[in-house]
PDB file of N, CA and C in Angstrom:
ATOM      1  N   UNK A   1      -1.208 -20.785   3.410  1.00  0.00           N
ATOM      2  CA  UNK A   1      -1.886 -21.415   2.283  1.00  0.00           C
ATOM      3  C   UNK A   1      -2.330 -20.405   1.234  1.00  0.00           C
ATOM      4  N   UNK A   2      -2.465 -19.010   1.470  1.00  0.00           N
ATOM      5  CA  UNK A   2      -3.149 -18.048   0.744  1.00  0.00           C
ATOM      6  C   UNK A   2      -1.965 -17.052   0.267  1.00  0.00           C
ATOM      7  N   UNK A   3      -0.916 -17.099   1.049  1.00  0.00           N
ATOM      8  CA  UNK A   3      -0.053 -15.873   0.897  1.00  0.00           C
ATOM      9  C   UNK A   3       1.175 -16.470  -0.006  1.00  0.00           C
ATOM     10  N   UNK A   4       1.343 -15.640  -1.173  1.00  0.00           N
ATOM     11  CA  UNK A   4       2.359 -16.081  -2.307  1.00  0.00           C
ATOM     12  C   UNK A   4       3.615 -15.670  -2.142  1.00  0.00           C
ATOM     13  N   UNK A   5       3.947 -14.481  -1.595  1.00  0.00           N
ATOM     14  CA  UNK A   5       5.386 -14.579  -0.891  1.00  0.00           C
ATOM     15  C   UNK A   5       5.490 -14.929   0.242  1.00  0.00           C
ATOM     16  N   UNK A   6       4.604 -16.048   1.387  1.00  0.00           N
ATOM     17  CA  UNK A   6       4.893 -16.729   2.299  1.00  0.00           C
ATOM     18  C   UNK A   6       5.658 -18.362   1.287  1.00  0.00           C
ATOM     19  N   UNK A   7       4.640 -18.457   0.641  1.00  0.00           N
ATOM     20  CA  UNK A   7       4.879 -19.561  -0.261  1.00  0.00           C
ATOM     21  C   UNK A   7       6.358 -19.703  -0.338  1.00  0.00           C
ATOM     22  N   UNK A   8       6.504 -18.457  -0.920  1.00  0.00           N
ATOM     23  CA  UNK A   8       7.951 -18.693  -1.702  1.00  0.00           C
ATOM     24  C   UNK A   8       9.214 -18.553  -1.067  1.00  0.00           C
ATOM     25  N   UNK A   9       9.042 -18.238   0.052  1.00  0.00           N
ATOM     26  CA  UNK A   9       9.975 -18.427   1.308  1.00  0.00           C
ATOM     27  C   UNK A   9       9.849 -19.938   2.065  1.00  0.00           C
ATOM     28  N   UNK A  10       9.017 -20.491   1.640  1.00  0.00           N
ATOM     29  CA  UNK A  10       9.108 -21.929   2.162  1.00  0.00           C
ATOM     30  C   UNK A  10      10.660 -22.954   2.372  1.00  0.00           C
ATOM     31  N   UNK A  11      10.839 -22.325   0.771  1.00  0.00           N
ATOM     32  CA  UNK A  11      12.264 -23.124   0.733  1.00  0.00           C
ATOM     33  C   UNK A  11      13.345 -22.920   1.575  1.00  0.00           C
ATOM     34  N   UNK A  12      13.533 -21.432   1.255  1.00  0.00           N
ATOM     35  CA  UNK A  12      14.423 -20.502   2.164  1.00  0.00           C
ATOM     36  C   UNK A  12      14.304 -20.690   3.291  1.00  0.00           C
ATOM     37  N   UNK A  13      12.965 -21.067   4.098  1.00  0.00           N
ATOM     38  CA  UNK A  13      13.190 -21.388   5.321  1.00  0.00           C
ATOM     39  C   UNK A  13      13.587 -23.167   5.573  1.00  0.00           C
ATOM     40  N   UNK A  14      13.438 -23.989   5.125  1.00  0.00           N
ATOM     41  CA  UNK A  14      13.572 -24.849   5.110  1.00  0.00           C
ATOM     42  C   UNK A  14      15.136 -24.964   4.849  1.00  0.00           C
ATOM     43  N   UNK A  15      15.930 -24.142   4.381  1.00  0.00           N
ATOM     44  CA  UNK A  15      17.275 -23.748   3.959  1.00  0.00           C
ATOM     45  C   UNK A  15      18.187 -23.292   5.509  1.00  0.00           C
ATOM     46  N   UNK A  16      16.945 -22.057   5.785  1.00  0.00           N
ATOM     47  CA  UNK A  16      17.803 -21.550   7.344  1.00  0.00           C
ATOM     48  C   UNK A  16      17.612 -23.212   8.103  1.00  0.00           C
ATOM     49  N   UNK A  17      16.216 -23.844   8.811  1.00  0.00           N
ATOM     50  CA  UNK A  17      16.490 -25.142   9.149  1.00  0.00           C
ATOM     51  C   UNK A  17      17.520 -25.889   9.452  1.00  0.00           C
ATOM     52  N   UNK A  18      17.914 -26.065   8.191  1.00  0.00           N
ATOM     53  CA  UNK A  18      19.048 -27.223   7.907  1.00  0.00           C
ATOM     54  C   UNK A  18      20.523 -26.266   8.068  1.00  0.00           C
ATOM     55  N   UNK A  19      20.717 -24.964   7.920  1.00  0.00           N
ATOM     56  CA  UNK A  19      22.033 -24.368   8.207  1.00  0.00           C
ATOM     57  C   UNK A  19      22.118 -23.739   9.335  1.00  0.00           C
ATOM     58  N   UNK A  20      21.080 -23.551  10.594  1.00  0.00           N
ATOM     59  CA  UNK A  20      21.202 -22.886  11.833  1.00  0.00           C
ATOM     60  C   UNK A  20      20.244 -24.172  12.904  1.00  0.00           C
ATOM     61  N   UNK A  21      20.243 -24.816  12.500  1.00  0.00           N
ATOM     62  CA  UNK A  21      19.586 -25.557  13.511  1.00  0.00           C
ATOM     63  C   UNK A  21      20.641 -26.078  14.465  1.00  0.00           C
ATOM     64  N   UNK A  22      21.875 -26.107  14.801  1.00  0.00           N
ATOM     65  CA  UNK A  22      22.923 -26.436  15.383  1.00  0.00           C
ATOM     66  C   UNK A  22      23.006 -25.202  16.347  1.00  0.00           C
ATOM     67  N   UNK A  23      23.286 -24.167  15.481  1.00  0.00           N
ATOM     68  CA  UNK A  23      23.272 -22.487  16.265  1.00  0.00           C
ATOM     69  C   UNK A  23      22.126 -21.932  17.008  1.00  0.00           C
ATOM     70  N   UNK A  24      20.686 -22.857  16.917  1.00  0.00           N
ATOM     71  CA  UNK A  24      20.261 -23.015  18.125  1.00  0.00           C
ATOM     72  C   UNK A  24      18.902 -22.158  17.228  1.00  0.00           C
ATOM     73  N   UNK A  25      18.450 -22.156  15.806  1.00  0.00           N
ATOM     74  CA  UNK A  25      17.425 -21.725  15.455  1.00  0.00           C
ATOM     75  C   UNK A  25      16.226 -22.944  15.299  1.00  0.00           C
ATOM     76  N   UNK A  26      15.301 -22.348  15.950  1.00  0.00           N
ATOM     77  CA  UNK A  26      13.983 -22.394  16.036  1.00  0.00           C
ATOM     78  C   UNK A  26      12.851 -22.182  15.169  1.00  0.00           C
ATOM     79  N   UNK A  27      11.883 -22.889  14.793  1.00  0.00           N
ATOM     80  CA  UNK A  27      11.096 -22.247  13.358  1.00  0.00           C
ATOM     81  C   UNK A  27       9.900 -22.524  14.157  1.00  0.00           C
ATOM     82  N   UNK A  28       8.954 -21.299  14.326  1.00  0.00           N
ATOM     83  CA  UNK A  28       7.352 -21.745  14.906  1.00  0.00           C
ATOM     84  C   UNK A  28       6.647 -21.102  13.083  1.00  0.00           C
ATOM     85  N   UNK A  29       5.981 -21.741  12.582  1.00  0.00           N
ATOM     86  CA  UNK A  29       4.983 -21.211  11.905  1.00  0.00           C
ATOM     87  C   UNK A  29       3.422 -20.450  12.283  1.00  0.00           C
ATOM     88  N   UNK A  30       3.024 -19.419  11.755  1.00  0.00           N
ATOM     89  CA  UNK A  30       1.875 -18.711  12.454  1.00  0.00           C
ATOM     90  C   UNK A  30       1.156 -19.069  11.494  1.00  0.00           C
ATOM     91  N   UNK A  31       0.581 -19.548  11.865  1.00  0.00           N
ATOM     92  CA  UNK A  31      -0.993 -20.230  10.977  1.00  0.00           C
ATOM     93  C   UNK A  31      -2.048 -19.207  11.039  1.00  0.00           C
ATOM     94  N   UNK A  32      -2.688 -18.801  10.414  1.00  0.00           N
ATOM     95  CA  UNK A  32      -3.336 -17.559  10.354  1.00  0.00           C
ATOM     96  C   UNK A  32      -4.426 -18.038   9.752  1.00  0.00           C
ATOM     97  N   UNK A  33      -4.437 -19.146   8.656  1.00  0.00           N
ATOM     98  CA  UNK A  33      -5.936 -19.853   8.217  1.00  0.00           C
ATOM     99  C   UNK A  33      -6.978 -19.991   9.450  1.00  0.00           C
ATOM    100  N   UNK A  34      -8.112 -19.632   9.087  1.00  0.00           N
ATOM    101  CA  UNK A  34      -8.685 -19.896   9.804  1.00  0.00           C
ATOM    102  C   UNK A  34      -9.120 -21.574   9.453  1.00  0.00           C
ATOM    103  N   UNK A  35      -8.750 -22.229   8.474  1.00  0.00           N
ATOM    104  CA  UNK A  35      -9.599 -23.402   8.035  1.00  0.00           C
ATOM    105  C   UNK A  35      -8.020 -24.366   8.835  1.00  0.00           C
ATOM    106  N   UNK A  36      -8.214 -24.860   9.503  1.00  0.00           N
ATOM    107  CA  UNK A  36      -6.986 -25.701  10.109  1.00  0.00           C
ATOM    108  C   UNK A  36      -6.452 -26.993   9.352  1.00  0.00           C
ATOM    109  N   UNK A  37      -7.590 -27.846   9.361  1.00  0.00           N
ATOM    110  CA  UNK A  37      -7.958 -28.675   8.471  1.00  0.00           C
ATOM    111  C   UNK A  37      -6.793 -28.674   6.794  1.00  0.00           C
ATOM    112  N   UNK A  38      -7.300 -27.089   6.666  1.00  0.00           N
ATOM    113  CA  UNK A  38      -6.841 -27.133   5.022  1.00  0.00           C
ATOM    114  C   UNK A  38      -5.169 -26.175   5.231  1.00  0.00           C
ATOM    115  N   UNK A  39      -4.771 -25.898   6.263  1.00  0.00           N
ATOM    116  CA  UNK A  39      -3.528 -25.575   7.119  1.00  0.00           C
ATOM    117  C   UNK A  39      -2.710 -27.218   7.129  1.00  0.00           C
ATOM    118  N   UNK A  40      -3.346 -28.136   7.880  1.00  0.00           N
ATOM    119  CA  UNK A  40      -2.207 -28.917   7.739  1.00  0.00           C
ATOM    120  C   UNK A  40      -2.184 -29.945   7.115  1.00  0.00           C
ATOM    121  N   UNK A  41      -3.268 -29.834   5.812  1.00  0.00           N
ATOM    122  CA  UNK A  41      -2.571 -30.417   4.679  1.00  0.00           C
ATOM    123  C   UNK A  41      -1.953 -29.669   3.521  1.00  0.00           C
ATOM    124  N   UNK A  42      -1.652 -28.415   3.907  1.00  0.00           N
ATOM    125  CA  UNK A  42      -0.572 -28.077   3.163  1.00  0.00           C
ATOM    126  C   UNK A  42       0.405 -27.992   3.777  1.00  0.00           C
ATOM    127  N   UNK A  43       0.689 -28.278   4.846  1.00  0.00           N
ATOM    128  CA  UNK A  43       1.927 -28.359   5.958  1.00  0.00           C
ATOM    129  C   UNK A  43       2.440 -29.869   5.557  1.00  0.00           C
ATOM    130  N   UNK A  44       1.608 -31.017   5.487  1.00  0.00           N
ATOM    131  CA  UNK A  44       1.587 -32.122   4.739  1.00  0.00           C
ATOM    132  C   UNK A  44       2.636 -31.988   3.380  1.00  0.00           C
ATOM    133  N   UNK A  45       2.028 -31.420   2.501  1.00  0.00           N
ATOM    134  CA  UNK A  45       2.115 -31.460   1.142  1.00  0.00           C
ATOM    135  C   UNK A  45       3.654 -30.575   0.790  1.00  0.00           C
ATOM    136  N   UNK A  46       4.058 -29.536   1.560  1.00  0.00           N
ATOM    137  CA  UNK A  46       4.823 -28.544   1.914  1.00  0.00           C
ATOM    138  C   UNK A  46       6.138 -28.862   2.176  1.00  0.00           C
ATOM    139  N   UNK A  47       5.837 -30.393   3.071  1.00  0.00           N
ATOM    140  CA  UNK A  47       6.891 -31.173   3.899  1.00  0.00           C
ATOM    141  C   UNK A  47       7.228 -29.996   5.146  1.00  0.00           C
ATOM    142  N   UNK A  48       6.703 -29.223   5.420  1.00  0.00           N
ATOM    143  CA  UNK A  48       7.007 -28.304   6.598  1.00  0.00           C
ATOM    144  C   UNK A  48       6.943 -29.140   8.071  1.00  0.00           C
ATOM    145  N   UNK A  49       8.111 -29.112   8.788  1.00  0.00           N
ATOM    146  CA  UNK A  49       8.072 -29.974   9.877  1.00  0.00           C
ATOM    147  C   UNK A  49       7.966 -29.162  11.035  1.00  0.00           C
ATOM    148  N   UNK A  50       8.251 -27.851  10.970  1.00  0.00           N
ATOM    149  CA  UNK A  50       8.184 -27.248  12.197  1.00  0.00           C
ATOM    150  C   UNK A  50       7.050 -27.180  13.254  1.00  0.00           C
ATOM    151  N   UNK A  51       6.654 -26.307  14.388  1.00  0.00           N
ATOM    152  CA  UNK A  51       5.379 -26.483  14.931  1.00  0.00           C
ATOM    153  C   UNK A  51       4.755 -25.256  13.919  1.00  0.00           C
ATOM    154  N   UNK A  52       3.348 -25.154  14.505  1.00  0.00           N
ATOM    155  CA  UNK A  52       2.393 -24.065  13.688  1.00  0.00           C
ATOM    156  C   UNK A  52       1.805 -23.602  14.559  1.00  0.00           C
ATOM    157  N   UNK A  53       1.844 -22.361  15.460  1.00  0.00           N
ATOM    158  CA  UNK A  53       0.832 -22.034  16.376  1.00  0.00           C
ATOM    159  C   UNK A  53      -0.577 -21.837  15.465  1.00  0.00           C
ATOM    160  N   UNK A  54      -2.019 -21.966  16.557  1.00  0.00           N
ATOM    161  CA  UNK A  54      -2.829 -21.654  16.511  1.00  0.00           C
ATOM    162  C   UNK A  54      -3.511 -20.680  15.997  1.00  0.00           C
ATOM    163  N   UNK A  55      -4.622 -20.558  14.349  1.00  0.00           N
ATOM    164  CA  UNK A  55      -4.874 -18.917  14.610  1.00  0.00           C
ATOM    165  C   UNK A  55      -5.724 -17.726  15.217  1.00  0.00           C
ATOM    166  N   UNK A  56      -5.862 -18.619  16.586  1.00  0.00           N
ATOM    167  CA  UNK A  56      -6.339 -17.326  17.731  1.00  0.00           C
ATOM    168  C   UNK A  56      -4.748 -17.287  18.150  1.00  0.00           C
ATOM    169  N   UNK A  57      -3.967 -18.131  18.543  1.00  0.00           N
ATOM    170  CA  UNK A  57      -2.557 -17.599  19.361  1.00  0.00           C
ATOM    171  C   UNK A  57      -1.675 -16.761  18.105  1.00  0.00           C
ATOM    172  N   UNK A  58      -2.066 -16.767  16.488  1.00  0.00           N
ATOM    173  CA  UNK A  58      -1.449 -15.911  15.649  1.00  0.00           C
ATOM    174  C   UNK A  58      -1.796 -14.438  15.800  1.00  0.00           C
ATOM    175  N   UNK A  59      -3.663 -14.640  15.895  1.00  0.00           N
ATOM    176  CA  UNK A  59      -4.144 -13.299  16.168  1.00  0.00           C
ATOM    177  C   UNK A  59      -3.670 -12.608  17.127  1.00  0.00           C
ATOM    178  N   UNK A  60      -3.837 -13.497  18.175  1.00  0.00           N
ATOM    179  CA  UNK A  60      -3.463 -12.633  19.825  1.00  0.00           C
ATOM    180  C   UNK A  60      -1.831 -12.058  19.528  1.00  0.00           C
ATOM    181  N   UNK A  61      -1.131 -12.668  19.302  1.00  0.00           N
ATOM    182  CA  UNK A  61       0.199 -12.480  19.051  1.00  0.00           C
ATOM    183  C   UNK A  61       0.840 -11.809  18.403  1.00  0.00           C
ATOM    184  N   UNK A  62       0.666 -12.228  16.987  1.00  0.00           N
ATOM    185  CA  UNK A  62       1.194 -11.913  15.779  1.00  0.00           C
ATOM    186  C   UNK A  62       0.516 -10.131  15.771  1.00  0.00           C
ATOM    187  N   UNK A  63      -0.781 -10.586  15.354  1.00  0.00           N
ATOM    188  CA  UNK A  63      -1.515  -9.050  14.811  1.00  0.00           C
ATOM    189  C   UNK A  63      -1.971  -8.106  16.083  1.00  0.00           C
ATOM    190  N   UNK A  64      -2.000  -8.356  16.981  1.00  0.00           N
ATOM    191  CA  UNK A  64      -2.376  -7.491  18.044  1.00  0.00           C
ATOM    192  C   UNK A  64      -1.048  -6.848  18.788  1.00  0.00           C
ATOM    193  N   UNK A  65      -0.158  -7.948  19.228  1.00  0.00           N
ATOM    194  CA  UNK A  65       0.746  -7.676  20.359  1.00  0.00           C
ATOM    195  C   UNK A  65       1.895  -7.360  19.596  1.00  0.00           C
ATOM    196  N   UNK A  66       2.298  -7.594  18.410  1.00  0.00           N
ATOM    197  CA  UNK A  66       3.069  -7.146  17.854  1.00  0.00           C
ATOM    198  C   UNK A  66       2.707  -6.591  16.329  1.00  0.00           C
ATOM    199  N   UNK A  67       2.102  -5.908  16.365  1.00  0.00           N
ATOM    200  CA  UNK A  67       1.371  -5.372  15.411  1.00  0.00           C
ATOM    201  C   UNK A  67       1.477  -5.359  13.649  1.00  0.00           C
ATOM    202  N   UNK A  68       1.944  -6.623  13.617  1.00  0.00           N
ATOM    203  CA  UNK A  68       2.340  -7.495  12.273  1.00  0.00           C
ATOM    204  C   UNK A  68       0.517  -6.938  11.602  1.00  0.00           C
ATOM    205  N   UNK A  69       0.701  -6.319  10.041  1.00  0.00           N
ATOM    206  CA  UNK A  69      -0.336  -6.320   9.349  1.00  0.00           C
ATOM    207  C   UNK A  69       0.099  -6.873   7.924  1.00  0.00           C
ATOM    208  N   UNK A  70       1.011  -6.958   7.732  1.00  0.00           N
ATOM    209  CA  UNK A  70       1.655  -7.715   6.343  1.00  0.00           C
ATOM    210  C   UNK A  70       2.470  -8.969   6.075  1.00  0.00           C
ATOM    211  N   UNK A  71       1.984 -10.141   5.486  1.00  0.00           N
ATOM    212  CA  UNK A  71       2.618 -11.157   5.433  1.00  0.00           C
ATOM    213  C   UNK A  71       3.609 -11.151   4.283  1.00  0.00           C
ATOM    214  N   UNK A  72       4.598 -12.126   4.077  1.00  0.00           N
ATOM    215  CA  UNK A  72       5.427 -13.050   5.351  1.00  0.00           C
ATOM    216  C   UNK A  72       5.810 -12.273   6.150  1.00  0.00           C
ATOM    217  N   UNK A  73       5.615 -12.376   7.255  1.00  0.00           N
ATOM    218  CA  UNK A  73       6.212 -11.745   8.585  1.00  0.00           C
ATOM    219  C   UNK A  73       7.499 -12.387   9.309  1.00  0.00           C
ATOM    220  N   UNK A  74       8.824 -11.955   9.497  1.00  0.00           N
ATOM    221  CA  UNK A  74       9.350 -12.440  10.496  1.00  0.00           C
ATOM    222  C   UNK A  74       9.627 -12.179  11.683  1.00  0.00           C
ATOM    223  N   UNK A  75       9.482 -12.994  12.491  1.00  0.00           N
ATOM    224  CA  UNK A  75       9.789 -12.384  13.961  1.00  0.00           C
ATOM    225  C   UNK A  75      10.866 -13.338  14.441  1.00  0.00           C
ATOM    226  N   UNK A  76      12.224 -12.387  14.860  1.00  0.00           N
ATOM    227  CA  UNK A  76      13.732 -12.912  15.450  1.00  0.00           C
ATOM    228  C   UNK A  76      13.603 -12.618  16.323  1.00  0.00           C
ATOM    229  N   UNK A  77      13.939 -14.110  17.386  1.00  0.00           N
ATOM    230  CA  UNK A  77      14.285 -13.848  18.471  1.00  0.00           C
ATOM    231  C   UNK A  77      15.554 -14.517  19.288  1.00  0.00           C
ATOM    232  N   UNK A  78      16.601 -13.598  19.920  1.00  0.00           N
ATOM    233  CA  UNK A  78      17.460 -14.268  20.103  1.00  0.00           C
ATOM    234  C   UNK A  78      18.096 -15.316  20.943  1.00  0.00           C
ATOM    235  N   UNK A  79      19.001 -15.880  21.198  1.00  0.00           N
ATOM    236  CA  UNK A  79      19.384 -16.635  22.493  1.00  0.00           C
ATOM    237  C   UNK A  79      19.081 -16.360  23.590  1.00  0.00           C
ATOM    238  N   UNK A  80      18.964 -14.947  23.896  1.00  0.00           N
ATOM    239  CA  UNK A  80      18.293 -14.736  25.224  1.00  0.00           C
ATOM    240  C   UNK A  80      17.058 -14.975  25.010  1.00  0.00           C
ATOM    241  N   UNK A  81      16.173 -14.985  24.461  1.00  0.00           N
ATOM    242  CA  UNK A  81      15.017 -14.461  23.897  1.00  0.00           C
ATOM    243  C   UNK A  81      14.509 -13.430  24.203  1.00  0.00           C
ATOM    244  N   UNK A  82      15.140 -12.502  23.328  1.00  0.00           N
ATOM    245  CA  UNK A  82      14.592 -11.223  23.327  1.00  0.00           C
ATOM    246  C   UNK A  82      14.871 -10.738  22.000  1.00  0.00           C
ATOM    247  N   UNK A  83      13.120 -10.056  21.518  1.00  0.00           N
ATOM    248  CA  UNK A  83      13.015  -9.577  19.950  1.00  0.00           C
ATOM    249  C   UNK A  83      13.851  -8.965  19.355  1.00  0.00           C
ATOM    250  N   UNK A  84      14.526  -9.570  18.388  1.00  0.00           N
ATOM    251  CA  UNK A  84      15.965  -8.783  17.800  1.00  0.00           C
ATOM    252  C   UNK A  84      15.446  -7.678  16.204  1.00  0.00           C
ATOM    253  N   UNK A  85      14.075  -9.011  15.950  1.00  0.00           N
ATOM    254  CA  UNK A  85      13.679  -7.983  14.474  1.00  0.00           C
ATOM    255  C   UNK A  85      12.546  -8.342  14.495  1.00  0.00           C
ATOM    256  N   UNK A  86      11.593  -7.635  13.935  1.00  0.00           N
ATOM    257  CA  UNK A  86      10.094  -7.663  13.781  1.00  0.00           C
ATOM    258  C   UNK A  86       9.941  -7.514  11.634  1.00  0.00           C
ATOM    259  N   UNK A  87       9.710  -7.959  10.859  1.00  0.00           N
ATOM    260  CA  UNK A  87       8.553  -8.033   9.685  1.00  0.00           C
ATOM    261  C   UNK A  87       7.474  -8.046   9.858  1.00  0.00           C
ATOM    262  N   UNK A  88       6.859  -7.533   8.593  1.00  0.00           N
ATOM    263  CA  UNK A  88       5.655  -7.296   8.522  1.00  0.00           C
ATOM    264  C   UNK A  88       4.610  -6.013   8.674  1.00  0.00           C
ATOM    265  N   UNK A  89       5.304  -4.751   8.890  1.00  0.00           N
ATOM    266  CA  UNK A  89       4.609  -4.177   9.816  1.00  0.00           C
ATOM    267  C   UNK A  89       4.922  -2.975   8.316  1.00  0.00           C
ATOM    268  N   UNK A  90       5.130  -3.467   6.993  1.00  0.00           N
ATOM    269  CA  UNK A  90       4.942  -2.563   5.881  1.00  0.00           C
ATOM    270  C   UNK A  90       6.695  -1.625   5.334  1.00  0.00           C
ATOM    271  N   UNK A  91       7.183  -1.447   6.624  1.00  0.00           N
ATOM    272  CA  UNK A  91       8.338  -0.508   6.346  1.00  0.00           C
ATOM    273  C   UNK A  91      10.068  -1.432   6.676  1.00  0.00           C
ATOM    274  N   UNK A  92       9.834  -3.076   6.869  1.00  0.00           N
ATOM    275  CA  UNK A  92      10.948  -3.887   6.896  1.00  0.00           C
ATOM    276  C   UNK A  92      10.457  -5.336   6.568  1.00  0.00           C
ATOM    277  N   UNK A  93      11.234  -5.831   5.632  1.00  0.00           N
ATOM    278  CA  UNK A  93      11.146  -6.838   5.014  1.00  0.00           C
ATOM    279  C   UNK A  93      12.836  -7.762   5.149  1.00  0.00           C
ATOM    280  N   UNK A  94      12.191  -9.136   5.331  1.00  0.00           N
ATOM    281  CA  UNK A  94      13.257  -9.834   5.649  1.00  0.00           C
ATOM    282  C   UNK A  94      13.108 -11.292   5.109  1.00  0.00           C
ATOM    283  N   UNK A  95      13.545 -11.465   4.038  1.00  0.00           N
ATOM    284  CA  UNK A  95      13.128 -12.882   2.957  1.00  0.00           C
ATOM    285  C   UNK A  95      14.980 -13.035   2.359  1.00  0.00           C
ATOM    286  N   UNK A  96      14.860 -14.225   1.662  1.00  0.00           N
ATOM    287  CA  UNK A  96      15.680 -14.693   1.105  1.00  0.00           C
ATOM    288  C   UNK A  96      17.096 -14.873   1.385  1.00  0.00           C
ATOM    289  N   UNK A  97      17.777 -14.375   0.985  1.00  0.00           N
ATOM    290  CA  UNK A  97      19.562 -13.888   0.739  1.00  0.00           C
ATOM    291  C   UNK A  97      19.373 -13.611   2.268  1.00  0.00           C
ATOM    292  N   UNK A  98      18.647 -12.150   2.757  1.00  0.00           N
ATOM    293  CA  UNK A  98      18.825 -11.407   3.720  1.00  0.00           C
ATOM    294  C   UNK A  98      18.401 -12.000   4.679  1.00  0.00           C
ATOM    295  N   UNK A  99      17.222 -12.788   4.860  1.00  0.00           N
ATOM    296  CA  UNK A  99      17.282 -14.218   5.652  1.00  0.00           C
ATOM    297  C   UNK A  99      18.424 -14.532   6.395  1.00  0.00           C
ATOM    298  N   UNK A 100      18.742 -15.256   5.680  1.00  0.00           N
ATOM    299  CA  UNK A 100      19.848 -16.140   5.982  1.00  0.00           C
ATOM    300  C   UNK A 100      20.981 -15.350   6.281  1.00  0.00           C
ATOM    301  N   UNK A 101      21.586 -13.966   5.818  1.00  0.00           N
ATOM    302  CA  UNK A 101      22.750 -12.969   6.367  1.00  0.00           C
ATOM    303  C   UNK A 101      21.846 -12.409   7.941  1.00  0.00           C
ATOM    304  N   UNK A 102      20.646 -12.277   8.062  1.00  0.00           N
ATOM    305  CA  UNK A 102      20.370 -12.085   9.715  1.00  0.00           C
ATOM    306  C   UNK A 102      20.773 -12.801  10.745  1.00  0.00           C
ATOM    307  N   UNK A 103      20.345 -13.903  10.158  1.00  0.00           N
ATOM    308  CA  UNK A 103      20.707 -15.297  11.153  1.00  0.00           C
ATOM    309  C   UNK A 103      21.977 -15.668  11.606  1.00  0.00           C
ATOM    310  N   UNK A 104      23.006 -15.644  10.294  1.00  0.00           N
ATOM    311  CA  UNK A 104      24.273 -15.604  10.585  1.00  0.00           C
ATOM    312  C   UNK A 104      24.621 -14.638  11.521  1.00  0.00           C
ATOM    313  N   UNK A 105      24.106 -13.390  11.383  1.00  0.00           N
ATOM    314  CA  UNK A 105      24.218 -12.071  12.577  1.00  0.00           C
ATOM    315  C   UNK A 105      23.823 -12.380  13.848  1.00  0.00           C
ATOM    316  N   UNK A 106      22.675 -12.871  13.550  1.00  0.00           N
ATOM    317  CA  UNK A 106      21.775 -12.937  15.204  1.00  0.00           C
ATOM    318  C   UNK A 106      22.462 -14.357  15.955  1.00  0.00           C
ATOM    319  N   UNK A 107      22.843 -15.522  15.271  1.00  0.00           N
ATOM    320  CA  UNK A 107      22.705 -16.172  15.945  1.00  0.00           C
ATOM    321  C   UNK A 107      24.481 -16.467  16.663  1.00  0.00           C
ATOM    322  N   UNK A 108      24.586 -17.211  17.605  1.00  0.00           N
ATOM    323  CA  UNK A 108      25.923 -17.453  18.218  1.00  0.00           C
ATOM    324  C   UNK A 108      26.282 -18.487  16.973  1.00  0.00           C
ATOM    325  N   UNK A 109      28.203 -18.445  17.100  1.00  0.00           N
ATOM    326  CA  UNK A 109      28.551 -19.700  15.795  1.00  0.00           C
ATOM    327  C   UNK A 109      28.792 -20.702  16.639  1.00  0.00           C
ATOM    328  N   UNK A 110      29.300 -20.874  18.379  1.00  0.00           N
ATOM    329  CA  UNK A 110      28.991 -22.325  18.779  1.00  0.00           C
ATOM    330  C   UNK A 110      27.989 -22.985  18.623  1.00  0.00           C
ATOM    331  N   UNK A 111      28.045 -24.491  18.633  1.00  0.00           N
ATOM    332  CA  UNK A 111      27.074 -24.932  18.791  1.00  0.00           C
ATOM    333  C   UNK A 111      25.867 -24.783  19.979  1.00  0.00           C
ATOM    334  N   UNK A 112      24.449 -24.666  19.640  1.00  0.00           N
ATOM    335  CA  UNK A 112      23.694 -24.326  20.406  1.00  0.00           C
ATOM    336  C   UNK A 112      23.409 -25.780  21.629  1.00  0.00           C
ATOM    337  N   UNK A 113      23.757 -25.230  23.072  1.00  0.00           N
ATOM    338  CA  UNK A 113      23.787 -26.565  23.661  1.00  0.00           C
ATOM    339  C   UNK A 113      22.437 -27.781  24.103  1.00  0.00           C
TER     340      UNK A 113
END
């Protein structure tokens, strides 16, 4: 709700969504507001359908265990699930165009079963 290049990746993700959701991608949002309330009515307003973890499970997670200090953050993880790329952390950035050329990388082209 606060962060302006989270904002503006909204679309873009809503883009990966609809072109890897077959290939077996997943979208959790990290909610980091502390005001929840005013979190999911812009999740509302946003049309964002994905889930939103919690922001104690963002804190615990996001900023501690993987030591994310800069938003938008992405975190890839693959078919096995295991961390393929980490954002956020000041020295890798992963938005837009390059988005969507990761995914094509990371993810398998069968369909995800």
């Amino acid at each position: 709700t606060w962060c302006g290049p989270c904002l503006k990746e909204v679309p873009v993700l809503r883009k990966a969504a609809e072109l890897y959701r077959k290939r077996g991608l997943e979208i959790l949002g990290m909610n980091s507001d502390q005001k929840v309330e005013k979190a999911r009515k812009f999740l509302e307003k946003s049309q964002i359908s994905w889930p939103q973890s919690n922001p104690e499970s963002t804190k615990q997670i996001v900023d501690r265990e993987l030591g994310v200090k800069w938003y938008p953050a992405i975190i890839l993880i693959d078919p096995q699930r295991r961390i393929v790329f980490i954002s956020g952390n000041g020295s890798k950035v992963l938005n837009g165009k390059k988005l969507l050329e990761k995914l094509d990388e990371a993810l398998p082209t069968a369909p995800h079963p």
